[in-house]
Protein backbone atom coordinates (compact mmCIF):
# COMPACT_ATOMS: atom_id res chain seq x y z
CA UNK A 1 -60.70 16.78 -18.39
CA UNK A 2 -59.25 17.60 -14.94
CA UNK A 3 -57.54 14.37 -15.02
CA UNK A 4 -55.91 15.38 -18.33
CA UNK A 5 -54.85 18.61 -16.75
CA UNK A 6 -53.16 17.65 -13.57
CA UNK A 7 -49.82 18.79 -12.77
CA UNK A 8 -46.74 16.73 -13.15
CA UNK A 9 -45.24 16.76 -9.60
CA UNK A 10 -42.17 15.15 -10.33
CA UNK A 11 -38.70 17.36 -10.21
CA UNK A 12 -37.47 18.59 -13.49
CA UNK A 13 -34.04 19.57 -11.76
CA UNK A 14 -31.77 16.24 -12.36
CA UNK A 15 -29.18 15.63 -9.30
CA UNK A 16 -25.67 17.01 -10.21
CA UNK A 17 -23.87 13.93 -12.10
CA UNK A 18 -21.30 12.15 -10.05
CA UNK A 19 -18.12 11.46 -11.56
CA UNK A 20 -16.68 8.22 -11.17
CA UNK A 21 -14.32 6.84 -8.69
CA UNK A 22 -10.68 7.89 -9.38
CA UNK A 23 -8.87 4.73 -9.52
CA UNK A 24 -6.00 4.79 -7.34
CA UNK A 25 -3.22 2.28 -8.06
CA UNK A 26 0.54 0.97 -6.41
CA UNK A 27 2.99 -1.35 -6.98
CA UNK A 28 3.50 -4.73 -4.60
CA UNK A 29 6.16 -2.54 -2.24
CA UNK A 30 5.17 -1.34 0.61
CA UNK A 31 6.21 2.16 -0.09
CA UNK A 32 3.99 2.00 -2.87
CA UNK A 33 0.64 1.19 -1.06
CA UNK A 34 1.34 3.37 1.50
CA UNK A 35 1.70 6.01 -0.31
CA UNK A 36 -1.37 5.06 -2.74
CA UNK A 37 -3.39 4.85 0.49
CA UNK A 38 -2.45 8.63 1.90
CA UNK A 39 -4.02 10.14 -2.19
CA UNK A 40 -6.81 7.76 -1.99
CA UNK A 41 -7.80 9.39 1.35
CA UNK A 42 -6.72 12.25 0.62
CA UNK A 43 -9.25 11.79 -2.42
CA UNK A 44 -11.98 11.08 -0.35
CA UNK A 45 -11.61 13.51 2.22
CA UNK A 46 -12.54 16.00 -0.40
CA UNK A 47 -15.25 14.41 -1.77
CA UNK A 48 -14.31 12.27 -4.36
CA UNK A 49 -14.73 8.39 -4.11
CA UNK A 50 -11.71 6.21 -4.85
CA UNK A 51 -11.23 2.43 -5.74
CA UNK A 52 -7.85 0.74 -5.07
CA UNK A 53 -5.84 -1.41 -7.53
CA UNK A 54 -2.85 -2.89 -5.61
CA UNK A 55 0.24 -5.28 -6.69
CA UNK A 56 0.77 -3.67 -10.00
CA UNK A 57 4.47 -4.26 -11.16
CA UNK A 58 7.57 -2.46 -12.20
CA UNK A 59 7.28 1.58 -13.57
CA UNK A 60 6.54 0.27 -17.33
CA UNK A 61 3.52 -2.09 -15.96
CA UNK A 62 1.61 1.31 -13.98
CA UNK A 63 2.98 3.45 -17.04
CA UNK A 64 0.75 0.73 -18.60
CA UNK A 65 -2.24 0.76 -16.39
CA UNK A 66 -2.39 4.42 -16.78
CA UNK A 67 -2.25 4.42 -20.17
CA UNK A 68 -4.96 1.67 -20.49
CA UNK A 69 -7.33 3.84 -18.21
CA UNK A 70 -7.06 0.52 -15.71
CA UNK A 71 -5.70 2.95 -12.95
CA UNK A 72 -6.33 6.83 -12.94
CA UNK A 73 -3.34 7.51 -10.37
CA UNK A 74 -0.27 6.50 -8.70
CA UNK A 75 2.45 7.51 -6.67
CA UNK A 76 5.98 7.71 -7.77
CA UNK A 77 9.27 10.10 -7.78
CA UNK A 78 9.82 13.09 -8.84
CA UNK A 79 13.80 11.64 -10.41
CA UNK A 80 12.87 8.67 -11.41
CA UNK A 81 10.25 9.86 -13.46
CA UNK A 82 12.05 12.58 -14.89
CA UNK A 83 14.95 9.92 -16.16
CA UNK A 84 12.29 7.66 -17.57
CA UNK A 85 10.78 10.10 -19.83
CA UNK A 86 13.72 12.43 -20.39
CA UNK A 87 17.05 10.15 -19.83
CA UNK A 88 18.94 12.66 -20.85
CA UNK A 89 18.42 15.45 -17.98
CA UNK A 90 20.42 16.36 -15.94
CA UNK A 91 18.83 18.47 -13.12
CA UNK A 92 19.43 16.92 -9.06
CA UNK A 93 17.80 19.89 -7.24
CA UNK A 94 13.94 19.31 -5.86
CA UNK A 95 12.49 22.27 -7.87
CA UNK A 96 14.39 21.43 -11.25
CA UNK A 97 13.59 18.04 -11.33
CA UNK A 98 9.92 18.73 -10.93
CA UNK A 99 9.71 21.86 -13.77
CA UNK A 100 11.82 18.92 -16.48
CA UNK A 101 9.66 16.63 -15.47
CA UNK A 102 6.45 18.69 -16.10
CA UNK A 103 7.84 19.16 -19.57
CA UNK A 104 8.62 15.92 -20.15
CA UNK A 105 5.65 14.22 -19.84
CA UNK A 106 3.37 13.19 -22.23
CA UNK A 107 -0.01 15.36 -22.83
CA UNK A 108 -2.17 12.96 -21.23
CA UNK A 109 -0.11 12.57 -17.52
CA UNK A 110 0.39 15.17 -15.29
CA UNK A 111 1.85 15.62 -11.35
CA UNK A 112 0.78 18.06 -8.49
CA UNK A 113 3.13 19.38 -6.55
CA UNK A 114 5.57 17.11 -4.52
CA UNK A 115 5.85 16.43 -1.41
CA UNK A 116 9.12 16.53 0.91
CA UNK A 117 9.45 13.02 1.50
CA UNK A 118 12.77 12.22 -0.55
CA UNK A 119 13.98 9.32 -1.49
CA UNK A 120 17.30 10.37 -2.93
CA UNK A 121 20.20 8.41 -3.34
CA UNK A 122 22.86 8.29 -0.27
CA UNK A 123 26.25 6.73 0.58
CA UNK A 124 26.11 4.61 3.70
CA UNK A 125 29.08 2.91 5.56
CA UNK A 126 29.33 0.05 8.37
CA UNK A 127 29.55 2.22 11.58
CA UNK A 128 33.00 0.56 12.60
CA UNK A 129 34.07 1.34 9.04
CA UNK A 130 33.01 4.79 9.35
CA UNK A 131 34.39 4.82 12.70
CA UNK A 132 38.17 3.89 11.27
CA UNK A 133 38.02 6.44 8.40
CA UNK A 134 36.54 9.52 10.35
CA UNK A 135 34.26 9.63 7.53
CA UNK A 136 30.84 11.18 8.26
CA UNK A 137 30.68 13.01 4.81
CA UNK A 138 31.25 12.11 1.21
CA UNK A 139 34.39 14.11 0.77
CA UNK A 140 35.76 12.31 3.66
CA UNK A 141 36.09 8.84 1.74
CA UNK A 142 37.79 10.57 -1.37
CA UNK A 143 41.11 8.90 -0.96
CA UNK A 144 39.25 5.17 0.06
CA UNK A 145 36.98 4.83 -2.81
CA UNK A 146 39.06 2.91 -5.07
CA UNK A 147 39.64 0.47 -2.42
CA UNK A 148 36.23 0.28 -1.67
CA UNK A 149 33.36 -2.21 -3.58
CA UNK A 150 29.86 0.01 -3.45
CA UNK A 151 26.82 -2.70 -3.11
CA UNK A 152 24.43 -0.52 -4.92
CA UNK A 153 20.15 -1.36 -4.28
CA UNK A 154 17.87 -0.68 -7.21
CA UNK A 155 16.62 2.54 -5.38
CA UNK A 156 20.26 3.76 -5.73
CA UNK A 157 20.70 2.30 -9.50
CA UNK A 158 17.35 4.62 -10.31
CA UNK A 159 19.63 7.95 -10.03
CA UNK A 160 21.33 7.90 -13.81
CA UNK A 161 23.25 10.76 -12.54
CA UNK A 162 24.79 9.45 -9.28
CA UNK A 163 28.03 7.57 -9.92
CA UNK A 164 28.96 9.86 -12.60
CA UNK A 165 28.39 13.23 -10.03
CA UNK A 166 30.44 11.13 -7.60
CA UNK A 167 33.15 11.22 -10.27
CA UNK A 168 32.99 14.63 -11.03
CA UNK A 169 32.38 16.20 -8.07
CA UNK A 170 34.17 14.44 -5.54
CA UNK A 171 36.89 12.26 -8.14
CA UNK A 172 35.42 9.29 -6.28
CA UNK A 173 35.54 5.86 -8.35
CA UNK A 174 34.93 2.46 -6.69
CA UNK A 175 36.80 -0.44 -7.09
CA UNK A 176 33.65 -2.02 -8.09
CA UNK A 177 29.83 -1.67 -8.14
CA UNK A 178 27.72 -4.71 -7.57
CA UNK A 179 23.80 -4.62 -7.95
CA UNK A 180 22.67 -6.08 -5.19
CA UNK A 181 18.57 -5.36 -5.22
CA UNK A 182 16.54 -4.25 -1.53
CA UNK A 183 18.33 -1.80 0.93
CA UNK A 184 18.04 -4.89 3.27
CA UNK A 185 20.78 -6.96 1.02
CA UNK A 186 22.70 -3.53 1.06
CA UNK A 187 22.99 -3.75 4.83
CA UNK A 188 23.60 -7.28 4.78
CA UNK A 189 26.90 -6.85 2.71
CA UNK A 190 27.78 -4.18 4.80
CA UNK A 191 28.19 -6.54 7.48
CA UNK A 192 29.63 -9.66 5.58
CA UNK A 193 31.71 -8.08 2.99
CA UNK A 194 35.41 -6.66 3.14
CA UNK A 195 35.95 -2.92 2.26
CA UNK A 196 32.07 -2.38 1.93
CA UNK A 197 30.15 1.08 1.03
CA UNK A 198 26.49 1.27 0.31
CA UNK A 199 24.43 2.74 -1.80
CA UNK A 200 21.01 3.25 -0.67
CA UNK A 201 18.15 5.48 -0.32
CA UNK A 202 17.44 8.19 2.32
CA UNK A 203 13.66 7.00 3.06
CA UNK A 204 14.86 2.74 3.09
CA UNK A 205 14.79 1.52 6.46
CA UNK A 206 17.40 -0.50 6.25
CA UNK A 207 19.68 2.96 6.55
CA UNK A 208 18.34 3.97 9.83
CA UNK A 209 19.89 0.28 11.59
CA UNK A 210 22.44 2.01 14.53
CA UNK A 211 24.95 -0.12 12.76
CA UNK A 212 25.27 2.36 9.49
CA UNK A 213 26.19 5.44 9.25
CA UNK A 214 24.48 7.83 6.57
CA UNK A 215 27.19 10.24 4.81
CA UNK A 216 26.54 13.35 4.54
CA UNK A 217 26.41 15.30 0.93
CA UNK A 218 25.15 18.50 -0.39
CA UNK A 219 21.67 18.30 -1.50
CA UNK A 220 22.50 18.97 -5.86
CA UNK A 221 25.33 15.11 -5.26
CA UNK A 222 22.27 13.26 -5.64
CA UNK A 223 18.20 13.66 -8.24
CA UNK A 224 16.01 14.78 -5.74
CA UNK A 225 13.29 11.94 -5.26
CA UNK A 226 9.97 13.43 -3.85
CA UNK A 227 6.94 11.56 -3.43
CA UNK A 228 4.73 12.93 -6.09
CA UNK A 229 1.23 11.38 -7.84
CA UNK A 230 0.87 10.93 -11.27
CA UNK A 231 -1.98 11.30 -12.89
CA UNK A 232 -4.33 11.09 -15.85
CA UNK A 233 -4.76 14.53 -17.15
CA UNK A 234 -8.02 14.39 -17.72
CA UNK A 235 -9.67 13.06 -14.48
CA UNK A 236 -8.74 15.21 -11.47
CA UNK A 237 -10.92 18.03 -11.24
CA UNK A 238 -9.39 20.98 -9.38
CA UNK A 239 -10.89 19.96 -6.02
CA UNK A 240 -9.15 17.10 -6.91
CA UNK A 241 -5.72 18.06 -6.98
CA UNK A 242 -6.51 20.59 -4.04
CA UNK A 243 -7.36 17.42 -1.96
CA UNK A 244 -4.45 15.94 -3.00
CA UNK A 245 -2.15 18.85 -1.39
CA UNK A 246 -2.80 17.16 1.84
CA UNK A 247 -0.06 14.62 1.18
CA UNK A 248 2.04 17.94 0.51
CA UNK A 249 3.13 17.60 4.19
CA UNK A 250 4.86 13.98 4.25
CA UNK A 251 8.20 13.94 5.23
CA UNK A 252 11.19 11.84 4.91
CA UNK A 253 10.77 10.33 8.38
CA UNK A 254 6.79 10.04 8.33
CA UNK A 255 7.50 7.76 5.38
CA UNK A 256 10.41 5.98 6.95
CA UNK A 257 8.72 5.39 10.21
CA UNK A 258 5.43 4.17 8.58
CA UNK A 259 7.05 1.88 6.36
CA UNK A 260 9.13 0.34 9.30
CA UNK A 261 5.55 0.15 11.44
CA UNK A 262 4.31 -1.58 8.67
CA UNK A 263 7.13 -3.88 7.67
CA UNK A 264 7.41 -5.36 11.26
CA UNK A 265 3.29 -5.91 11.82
CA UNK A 266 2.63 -3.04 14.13
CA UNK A 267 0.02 -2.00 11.85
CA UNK A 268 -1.45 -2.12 8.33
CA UNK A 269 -1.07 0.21 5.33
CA UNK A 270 -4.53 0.95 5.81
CA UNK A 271 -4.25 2.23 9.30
CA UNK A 272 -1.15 3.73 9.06
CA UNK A 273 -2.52 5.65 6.12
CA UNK A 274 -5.75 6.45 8.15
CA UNK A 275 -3.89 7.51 10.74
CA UNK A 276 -1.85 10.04 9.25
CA UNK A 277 -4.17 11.81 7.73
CA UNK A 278 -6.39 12.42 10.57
CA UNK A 279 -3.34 13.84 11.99
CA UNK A 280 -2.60 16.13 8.82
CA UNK A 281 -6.52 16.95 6.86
């Protein structure tokens, strides 16, 4: 009898259920798995465990891997996105972009709030180019730009609205436009090619070389690009997405000089990433 009637010492209070890792995914650029790297330690810095899935491909394969729950997250821009799901907007400024593209996503994505870093379209000229025409601003190559061929990367060919604003706002038409891939092949015809403009990036490398000058342009010429994750709607708790604000403090040139650290082996995506964050949580 007393051995029927012995207490049960073992805890009736289960421990609070873990949820599982948030999956954390980025395309094979550099950019990409930087980037990927700052929200997955962002992620864990507030508690949540993270798994990496690098290498993914263009936007339609992660638009994929969301959308088959194989990734939970990844990093993109704020324009970009916005012209993928809504083609038809017509927004540039930083704030606009991000309000159409919060209404143009699908119910089961979502983005937090952006951070600084912009990767918006810009003109860029050969310095000794720039040099001839006195040209340190868009307006100043008005009267050139039929003369001139614009070598345009895919960064640049992402902005729908850019050649078209170029038009209208500054009556600026090139004598051609070639597609011509990286910001690094960009630069290159700079230098090989006669009557050359550029059309790059702000955060590319490439347009910080001393031998290119960066036009100026009021900030509604070109879609504002910020660095923004996209998510799964229905896996980020709100710790989550408070962890994530972290990133909210990357800039144009923290991206630009990570991703030129990187590029030329000073360090890895993983430190680089590390690094910054102890810096910025």
């Amino acid at each position: 009898m007393l051995a029927g009637c012995g207490v049960d010492t073992s805890s009736s209070v289960s421990e609070p259920v873990q949820p599982p890792p948030v999956v954390v995914g980025a395309s094979a650029t550099v950019e990409s798995e930087l980037v990927a790297r700052l929200y997955a330690g962002a992620l864990e810095a507030s508690g949540r465990s993270t798994e990496l899935v690098l290498g993914l491909g263009d936007r339609a394969d992660r638009l994929a891997a969301l959308d088959s729950n194989r990734v939970s997250l990844v990093p993109d821009y704020t324009g970009r996105l916005l012209h993928w799901f809504d083609p038809d907007a017509d927004v540039t400024a930083a704030e606009d972009v991000f309000e159409m593209l919060n209404r143009a996503l699908p119910g089961e994505l979502a983005v937090s709030e952006y951070a600084p870093a912009d990767d918006r379209a810009v003109l860029v000229l050969p310095g000794a180019e720039a040099d001839r025409l006195g040209a340190r601003a868009i307006g100043d190559i008005e009267p050139e730009c039929t003369r001139l061929t614009l070598y345009a990367s895919e960064g640049f060919d992402e902005d729908e609205l850019a050649l078209s604003r170029l038009r209208s706002e500054y009556g600026c038409t090139f004598r051609a436009v070639v597609p011509v891939g990286s910001t690094d092949d960009v630069v290159r015809e700079l230098i090989v090619s006669p009557s050359p403009i550029g059309g790059a990036t702000a955060a590319a490398p490439g347009v910080q070389d001393d031998g290119v000058v960066v036009l100026d342009a009021p900030e509604d010429t070109f879609t504002a690009q910020n660095v923004v994750p996209l998510y799964r709607s229905n896996v980020l708790r709100a710790d989550d997405v408070n962890g994530l604000s972290v990133v909210q403090q990357l800039t144009t040139a923290d991206l630009t000089d990570l991703v030129v650290r990187i590029r030329s082996g000073e360090i890895s995506s993983a430190d680089a990433a590390s690094g910054w964050l102890d810096e910025h949580l």
